[in-house]
C-alpha atoms as a PDB file:
ATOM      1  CA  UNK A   1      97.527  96.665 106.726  1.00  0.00           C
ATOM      2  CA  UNK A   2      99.456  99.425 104.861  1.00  0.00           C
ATOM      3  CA  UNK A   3     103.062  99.197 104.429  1.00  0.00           C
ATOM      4  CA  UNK A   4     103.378 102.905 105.699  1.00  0.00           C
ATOM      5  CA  UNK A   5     101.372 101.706 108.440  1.00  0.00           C
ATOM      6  CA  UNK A   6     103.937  99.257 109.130  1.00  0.00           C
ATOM      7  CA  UNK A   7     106.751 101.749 108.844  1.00  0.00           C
ATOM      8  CA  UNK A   8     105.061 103.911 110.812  1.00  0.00           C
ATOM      9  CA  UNK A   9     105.269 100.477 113.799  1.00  0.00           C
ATOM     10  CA  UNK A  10     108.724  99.891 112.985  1.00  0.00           C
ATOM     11  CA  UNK A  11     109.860 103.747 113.765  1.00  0.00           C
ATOM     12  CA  UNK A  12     107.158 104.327 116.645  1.00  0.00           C
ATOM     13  CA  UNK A  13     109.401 104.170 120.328  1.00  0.00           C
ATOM     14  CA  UNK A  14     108.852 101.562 122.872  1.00  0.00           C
ATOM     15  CA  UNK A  15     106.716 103.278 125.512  1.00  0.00           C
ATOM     16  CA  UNK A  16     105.060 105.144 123.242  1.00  0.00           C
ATOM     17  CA  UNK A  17     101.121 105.985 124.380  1.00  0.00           C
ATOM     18  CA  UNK A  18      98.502 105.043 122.618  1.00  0.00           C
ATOM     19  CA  UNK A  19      95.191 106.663 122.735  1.00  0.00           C
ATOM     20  CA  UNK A  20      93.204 104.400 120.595  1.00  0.00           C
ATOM     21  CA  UNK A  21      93.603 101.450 118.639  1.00  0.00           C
ATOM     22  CA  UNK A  22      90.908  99.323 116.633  1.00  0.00           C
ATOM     23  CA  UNK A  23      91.506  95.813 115.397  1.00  0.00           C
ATOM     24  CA  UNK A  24      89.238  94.024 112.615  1.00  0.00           C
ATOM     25  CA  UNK A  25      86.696  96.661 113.601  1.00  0.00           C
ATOM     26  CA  UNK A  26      87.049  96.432 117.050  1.00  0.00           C
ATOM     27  CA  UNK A  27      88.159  99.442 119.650  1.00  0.00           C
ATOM     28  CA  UNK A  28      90.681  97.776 121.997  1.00  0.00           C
ATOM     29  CA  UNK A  29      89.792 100.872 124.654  1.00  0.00           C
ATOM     30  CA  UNK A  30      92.272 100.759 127.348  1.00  0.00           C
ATOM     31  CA  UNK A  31      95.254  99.965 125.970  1.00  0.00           C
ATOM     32  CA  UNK A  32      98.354 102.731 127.283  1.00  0.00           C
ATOM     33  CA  UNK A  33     101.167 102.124 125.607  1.00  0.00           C
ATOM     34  CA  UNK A  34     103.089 100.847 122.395  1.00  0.00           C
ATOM     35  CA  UNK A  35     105.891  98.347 123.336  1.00  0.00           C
ATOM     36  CA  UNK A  36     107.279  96.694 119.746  1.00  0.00           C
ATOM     37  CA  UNK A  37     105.991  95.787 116.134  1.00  0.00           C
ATOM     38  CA  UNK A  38     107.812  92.753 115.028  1.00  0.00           C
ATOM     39  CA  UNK A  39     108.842  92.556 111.339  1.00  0.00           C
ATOM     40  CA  UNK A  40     109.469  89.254 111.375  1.00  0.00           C
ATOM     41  CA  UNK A  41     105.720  87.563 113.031  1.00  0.00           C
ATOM     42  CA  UNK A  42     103.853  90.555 111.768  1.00  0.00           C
ATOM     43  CA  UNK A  43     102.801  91.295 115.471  1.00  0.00           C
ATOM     44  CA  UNK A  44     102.273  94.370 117.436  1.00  0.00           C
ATOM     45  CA  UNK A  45     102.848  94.395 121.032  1.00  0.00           C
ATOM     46  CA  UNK A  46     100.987  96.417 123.249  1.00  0.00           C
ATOM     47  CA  UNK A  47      99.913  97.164 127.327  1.00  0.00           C
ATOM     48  CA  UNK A  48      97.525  98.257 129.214  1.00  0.00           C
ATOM     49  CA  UNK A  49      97.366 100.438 132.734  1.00  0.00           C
ATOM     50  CA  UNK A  50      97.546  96.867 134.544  1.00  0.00           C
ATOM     51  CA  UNK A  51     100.569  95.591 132.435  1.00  0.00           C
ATOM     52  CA  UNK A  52      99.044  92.811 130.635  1.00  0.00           C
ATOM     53  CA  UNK A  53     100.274  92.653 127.310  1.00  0.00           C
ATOM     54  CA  UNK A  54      98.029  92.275 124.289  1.00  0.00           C
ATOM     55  CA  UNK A  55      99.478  90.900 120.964  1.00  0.00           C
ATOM     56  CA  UNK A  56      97.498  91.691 117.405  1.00  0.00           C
ATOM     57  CA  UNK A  57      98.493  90.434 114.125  1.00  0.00           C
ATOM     58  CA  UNK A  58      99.363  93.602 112.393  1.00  0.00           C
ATOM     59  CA  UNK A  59      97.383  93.128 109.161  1.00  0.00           C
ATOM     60  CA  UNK A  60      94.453  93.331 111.633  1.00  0.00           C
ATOM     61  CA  UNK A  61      95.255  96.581 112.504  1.00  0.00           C
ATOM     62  CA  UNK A  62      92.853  98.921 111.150  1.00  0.00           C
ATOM     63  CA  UNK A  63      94.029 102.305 113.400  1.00  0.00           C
ATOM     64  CA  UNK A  64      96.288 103.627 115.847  1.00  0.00           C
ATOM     65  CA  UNK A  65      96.227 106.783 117.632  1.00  0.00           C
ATOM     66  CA  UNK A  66      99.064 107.956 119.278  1.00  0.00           C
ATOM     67  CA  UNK A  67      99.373 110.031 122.377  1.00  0.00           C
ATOM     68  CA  UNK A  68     102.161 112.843 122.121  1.00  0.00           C
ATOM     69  CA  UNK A  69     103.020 113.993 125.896  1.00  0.00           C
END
């Protein structure tokens, strides 16, 4: 993953929506919002509409879209 990618996680709000997100390749449709990135582990934390959380290495990470309200 891109450090400006990883900058971008480290500035994005908790809460923030998410409109799409793909992961090795991989479109994790369904997930709602952004809750943290981690510095430390390298992981990004995110929700879905349900509340489960989903966890992704961020070097995994190959694109985020971001809902603006």
């Amino acid at each position: 993953m891109s450090k400006s990618l990883c900058k971008l996680l480290e500035k994005t709000p908790s809460g923030t929506p998410v409109n799409q997100i793909l992961v090795k390749g991989e479109d994790w449709t369904g997930m709602d919002k952004f809750i943290k990135y981690d510095k430390k582990t390298g992981l990004a934390y995110f929700i879905n509409k349900s509340n489960h959380t989903f966890v992704a290495v961020a070097e995994r990470i190959d694109m985020i879209e971001f809902t603006h309200e």
